[in-house]
N, C-alpha and C. Protein backbone atom coordinates (compact mmCIF):
# COMPACT_ATOMS: atom_id res chain seq x y z
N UNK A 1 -12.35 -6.15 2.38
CA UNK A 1 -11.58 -4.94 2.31
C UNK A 1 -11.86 -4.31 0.95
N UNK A 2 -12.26 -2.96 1.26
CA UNK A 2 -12.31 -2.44 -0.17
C UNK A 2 -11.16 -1.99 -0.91
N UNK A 3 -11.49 -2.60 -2.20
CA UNK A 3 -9.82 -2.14 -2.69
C UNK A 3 -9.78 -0.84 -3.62
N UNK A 4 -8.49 0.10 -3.61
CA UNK A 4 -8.98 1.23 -4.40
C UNK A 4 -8.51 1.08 -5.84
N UNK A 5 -8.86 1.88 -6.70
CA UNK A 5 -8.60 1.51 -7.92
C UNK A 5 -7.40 2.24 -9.29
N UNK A 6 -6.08 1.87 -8.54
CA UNK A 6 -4.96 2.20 -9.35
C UNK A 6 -4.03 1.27 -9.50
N UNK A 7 -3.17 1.37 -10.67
CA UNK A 7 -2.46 0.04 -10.55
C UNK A 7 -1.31 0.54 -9.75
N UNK A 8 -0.47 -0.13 -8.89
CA UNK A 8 0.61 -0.24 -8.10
C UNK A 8 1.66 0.43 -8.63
N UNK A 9 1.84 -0.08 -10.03
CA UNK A 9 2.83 -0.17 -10.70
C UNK A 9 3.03 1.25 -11.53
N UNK A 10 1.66 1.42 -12.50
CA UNK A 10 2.03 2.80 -13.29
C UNK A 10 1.51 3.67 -12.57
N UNK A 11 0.40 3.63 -11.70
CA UNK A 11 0.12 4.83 -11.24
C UNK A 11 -1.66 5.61 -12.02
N UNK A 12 -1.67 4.37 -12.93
CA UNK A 12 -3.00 5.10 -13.81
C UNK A 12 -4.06 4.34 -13.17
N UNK A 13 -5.39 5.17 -12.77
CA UNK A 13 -6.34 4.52 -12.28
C UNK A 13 -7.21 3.53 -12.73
N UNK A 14 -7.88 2.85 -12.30
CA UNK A 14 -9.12 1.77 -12.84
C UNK A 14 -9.90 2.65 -14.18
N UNK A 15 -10.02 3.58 -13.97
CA UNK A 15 -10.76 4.13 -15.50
C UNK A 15 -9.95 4.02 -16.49
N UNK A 16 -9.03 4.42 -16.46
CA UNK A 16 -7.34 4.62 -17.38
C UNK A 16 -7.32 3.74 -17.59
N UNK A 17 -7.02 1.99 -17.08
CA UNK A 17 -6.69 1.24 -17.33
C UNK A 17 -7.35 -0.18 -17.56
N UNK A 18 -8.52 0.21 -17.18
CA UNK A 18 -9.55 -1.22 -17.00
C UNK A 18 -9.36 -1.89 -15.75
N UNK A 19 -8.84 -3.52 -16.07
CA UNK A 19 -9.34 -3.91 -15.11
C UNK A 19 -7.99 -4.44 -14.36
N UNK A 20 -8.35 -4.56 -13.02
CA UNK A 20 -7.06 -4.80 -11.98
C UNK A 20 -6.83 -6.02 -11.53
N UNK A 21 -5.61 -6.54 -11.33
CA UNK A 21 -5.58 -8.17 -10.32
C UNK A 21 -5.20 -7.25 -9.19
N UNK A 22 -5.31 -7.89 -7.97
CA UNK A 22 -4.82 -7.13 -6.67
C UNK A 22 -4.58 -8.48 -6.38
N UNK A 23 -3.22 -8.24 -5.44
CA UNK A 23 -2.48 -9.27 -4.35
C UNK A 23 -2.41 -8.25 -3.19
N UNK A 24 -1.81 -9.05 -1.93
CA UNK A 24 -1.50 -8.29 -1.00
C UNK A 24 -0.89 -7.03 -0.98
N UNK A 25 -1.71 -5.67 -0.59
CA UNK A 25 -1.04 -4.46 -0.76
C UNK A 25 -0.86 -4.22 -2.26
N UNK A 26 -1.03 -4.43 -3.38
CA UNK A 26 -0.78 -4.27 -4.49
C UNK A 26 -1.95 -4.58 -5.47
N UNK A 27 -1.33 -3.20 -6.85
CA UNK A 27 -2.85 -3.67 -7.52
C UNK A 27 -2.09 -3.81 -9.07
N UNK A 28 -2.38 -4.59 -10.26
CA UNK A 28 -2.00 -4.38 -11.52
C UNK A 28 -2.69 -4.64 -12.70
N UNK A 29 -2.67 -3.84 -13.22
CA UNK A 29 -3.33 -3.21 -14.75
C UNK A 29 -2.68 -4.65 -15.70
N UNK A 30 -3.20 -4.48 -17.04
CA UNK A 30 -3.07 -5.32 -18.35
C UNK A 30 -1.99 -5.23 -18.54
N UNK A 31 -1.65 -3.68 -18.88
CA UNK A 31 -0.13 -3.51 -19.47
C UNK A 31 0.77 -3.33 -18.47
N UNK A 32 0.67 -3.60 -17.12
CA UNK A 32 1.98 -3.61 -16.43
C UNK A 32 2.18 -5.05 -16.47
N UNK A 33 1.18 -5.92 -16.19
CA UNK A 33 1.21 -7.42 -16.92
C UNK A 33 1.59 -7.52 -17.62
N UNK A 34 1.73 -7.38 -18.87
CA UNK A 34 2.50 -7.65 -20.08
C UNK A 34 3.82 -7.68 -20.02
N UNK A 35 3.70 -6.24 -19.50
CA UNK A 35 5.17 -5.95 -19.65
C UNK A 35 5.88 -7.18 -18.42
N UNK A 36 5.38 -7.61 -17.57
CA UNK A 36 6.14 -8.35 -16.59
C UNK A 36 6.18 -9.87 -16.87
N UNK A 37 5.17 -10.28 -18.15
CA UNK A 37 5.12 -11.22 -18.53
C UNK A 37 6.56 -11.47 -19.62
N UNK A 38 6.17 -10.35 -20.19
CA UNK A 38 7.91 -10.27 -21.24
C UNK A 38 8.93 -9.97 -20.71
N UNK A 39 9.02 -9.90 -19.39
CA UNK A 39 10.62 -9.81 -18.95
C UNK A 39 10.69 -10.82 -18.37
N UNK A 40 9.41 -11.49 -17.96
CA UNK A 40 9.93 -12.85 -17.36
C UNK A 40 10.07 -14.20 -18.37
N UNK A 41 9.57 -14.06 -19.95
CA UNK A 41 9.91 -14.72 -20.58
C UNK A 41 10.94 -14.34 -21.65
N UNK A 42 12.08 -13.71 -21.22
CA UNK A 42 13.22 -13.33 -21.09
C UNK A 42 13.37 -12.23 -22.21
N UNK A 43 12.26 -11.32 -22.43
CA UNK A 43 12.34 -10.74 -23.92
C UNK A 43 12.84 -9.12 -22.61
N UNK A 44 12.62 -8.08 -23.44
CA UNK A 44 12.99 -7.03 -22.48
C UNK A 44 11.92 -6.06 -21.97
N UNK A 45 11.56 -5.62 -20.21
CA UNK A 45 10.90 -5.31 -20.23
C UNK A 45 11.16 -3.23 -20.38
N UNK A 46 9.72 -2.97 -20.95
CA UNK A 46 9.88 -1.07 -20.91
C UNK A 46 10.66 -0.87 -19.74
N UNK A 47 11.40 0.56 -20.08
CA UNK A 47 11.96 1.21 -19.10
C UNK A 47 11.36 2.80 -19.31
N UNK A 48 10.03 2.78 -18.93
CA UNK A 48 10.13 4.67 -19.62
C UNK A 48 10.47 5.86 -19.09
N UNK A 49 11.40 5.02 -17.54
CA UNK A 49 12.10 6.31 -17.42
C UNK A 49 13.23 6.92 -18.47
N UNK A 50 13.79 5.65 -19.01
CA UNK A 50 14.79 6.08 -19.77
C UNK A 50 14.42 7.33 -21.02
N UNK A 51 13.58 7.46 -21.55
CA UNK A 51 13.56 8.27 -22.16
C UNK A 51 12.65 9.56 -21.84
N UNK A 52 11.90 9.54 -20.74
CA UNK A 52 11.68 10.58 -20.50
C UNK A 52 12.23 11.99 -19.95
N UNK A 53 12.08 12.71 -19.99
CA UNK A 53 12.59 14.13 -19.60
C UNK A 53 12.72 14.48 -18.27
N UNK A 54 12.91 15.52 -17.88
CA UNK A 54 13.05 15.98 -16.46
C UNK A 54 11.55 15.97 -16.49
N UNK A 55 11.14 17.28 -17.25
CA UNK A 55 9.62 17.57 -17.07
C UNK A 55 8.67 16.45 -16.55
N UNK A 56 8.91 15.23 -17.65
CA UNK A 56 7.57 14.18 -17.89
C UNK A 56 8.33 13.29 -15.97
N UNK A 57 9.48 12.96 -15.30
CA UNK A 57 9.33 12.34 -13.92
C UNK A 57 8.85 13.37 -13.23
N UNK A 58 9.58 14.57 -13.30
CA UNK A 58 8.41 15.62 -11.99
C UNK A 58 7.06 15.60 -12.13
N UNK A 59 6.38 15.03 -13.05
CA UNK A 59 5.37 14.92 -13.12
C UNK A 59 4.86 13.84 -12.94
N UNK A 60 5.83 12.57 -12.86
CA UNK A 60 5.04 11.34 -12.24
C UNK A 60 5.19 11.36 -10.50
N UNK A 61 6.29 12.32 -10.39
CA UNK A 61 6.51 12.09 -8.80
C UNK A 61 5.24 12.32 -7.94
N UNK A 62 4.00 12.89 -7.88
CA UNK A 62 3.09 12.84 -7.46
C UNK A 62 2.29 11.50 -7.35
N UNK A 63 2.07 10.99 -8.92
CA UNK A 63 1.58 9.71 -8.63
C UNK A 63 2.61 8.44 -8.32
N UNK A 64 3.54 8.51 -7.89
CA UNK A 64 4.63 7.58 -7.61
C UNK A 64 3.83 7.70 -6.31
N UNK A 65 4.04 8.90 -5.47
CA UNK A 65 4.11 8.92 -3.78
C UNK A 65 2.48 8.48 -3.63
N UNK A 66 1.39 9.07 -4.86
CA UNK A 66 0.01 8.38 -4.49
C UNK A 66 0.02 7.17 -4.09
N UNK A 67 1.00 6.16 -5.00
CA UNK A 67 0.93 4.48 -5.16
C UNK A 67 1.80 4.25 -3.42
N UNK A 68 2.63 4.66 -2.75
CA UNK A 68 2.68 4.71 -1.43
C UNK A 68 1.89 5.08 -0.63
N UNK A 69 1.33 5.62 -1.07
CA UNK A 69 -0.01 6.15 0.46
C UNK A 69 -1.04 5.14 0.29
N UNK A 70 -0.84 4.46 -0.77
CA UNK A 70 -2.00 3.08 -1.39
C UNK A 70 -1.39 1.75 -0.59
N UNK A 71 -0.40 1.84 -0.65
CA UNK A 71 0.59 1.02 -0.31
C UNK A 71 0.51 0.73 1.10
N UNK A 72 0.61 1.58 1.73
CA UNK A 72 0.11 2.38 3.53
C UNK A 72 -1.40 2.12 3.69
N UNK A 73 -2.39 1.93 2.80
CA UNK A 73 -3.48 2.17 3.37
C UNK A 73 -3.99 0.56 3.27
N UNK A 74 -3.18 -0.35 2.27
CA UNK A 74 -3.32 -1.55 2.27
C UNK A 74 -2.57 -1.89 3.80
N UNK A 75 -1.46 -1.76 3.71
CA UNK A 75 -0.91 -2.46 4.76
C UNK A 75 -1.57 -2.08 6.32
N UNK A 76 -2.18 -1.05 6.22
CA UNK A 76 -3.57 -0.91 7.48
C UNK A 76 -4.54 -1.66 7.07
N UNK A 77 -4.99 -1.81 6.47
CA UNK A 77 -6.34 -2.74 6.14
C UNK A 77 -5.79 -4.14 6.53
N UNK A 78 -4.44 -4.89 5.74
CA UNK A 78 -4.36 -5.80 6.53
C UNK A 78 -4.27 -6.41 7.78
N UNK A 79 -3.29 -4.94 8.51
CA UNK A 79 -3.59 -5.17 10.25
C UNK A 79 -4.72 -5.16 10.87
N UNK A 80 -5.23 -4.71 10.42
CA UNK A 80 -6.93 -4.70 10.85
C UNK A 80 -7.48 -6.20 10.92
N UNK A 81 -7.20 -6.62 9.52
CA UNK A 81 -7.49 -7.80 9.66
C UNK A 81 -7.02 -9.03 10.23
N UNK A 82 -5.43 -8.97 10.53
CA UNK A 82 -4.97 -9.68 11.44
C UNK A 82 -5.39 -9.53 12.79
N UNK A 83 -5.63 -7.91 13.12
CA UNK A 83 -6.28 -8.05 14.73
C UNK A 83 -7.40 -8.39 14.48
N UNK A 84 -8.32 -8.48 13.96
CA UNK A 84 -9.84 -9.01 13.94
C UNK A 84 -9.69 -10.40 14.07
N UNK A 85 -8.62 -11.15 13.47
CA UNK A 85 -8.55 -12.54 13.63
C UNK A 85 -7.49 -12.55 14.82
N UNK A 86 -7.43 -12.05 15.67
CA UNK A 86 -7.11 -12.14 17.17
C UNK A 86 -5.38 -11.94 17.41
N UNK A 87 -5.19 -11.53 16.25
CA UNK A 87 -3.38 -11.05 16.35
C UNK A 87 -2.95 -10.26 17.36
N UNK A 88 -2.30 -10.58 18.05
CA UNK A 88 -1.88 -9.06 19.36
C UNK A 88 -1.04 -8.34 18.52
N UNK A 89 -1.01 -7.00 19.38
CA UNK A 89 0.05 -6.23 18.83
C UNK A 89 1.53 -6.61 18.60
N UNK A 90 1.90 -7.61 19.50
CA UNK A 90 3.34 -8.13 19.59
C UNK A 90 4.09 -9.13 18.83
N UNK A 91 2.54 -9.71 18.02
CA UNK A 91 2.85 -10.66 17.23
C UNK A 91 2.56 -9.25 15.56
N UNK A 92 1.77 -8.63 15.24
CA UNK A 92 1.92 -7.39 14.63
C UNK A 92 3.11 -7.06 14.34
N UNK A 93 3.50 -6.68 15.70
CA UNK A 93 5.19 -5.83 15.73
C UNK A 93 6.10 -7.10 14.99
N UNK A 94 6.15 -7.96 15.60
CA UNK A 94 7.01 -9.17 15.03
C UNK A 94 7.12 -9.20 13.63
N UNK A 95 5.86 -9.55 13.25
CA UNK A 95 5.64 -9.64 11.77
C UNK A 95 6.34 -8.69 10.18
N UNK A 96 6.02 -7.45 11.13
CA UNK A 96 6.26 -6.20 10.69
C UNK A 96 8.20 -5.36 10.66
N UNK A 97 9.22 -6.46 11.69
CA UNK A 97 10.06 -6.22 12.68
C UNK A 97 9.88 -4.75 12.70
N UNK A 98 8.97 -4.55 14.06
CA UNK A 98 9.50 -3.69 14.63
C UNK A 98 8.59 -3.80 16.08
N UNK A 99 8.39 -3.41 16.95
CA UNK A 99 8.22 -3.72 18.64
C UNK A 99 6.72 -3.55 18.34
N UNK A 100 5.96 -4.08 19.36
CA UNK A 100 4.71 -3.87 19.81
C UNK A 100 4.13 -2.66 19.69
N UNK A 101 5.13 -1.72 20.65
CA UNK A 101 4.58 -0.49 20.86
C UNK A 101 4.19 0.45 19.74
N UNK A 102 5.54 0.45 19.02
CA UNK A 102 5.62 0.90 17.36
C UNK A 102 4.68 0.60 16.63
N UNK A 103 3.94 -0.60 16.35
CA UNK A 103 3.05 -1.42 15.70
C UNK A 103 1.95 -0.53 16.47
N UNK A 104 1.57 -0.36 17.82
CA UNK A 104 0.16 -0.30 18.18
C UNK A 104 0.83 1.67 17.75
N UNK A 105 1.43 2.26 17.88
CA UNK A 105 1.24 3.24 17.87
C UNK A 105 0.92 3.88 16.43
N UNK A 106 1.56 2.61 15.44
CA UNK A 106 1.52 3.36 14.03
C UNK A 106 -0.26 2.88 13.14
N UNK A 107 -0.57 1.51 14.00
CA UNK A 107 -2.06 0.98 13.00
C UNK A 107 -2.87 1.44 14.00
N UNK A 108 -3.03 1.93 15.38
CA UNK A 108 -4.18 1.76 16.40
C UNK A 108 -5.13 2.70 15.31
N UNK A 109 -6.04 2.24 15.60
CA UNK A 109 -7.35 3.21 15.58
C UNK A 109 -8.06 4.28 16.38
N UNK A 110 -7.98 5.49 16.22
CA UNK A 110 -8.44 6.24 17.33
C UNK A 110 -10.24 6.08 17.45
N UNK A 111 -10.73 5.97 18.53
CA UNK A 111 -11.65 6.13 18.95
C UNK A 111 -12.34 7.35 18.43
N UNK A 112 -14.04 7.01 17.95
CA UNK A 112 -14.17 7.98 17.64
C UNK A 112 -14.17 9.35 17.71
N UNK A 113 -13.92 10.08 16.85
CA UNK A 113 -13.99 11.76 17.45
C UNK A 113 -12.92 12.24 17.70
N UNK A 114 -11.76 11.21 17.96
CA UNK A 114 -10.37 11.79 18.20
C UNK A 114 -9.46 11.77 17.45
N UNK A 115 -8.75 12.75 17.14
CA UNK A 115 -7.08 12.56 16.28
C UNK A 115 -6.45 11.55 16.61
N UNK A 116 -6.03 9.89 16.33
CA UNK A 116 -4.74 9.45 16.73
C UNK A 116 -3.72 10.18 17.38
N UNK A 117 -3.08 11.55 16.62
CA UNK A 117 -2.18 11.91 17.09
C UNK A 117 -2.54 12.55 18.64
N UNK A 118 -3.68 12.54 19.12
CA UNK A 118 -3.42 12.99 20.52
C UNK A 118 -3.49 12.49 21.54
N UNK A 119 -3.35 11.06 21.15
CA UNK A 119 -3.01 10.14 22.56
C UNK A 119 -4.24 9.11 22.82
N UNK A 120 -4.07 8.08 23.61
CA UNK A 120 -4.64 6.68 23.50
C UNK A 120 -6.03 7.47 24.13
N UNK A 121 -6.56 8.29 24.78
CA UNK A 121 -7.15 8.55 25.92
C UNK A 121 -7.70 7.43 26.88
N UNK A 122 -8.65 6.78 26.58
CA UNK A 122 -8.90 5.68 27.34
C UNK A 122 -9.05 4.08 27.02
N UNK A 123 -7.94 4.28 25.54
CA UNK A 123 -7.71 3.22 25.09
C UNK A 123 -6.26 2.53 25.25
N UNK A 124 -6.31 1.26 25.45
CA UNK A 124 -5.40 0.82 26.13
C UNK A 124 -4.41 -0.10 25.02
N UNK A 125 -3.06 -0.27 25.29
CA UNK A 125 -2.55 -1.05 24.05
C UNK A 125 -2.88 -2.37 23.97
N UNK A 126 -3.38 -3.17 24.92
CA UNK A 126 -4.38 -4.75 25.00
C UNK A 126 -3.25 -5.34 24.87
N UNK A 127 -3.60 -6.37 23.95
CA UNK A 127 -2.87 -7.76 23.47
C UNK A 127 -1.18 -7.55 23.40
């Protein structure tokens, strides 16, 4: 799976930041490390919302919602890979709680050439 290159956490890309660990669905930079290293060895970690302005969050709110659509595009890549290793949709849905149908309707893949949104055409929900 190719992974893309921002950290999870701040939002600054692989150029910005160097280099990344990635776990499932998630990616993190040096200094969001740090910082998670010092709150877990009980010192305190940054908060920079606290001092920022109105101005400086309306301006992260873009890359906040980027790190969700990252978030979304991992958690498709992993279904992918659970159906490649022979997962049905129902065990998908399970995983995920929510039904089969939901599951095949929200990861299916459309066939080429077609919008998802306009229907299975001659693809069937299978497993």
């Amino acid at each position: 799976m190719a992974e893309t290159g921002e950290c999870s956490f701040c939002g600054r890309s692989r150029e910005a930041c160097g280099k990344l660990a990635y776990g499932p669905g998630v990616a993190i930079c040096a200094d969001c490390t740090e910082n998670c290293v010092c709150l877990h060895a009980g010192g305190v970690a940054s908060e920079p919302w606290v001092e920022m302005t109105q101005e400086q969050v309306l301006e992260l709110l873009p890359r906040i919602s980027a790190v969700a659509a990252q978030v979304e595009q991992r958690l498709t890549s992993w279904v992918e890979i659970a159906r490649d290793k022979g997962a049905s949709w129902a065990r998908v849905g399970e995983a995920l709680a929510m039904t089969r149908q939901s599951a095949w309707e929200r990861f299916r893949q459309a066939p080429r050439g077609q919008d998802p949104a306009s229907g299975p055409a001659t693809e069937t929900t299978g497993n």
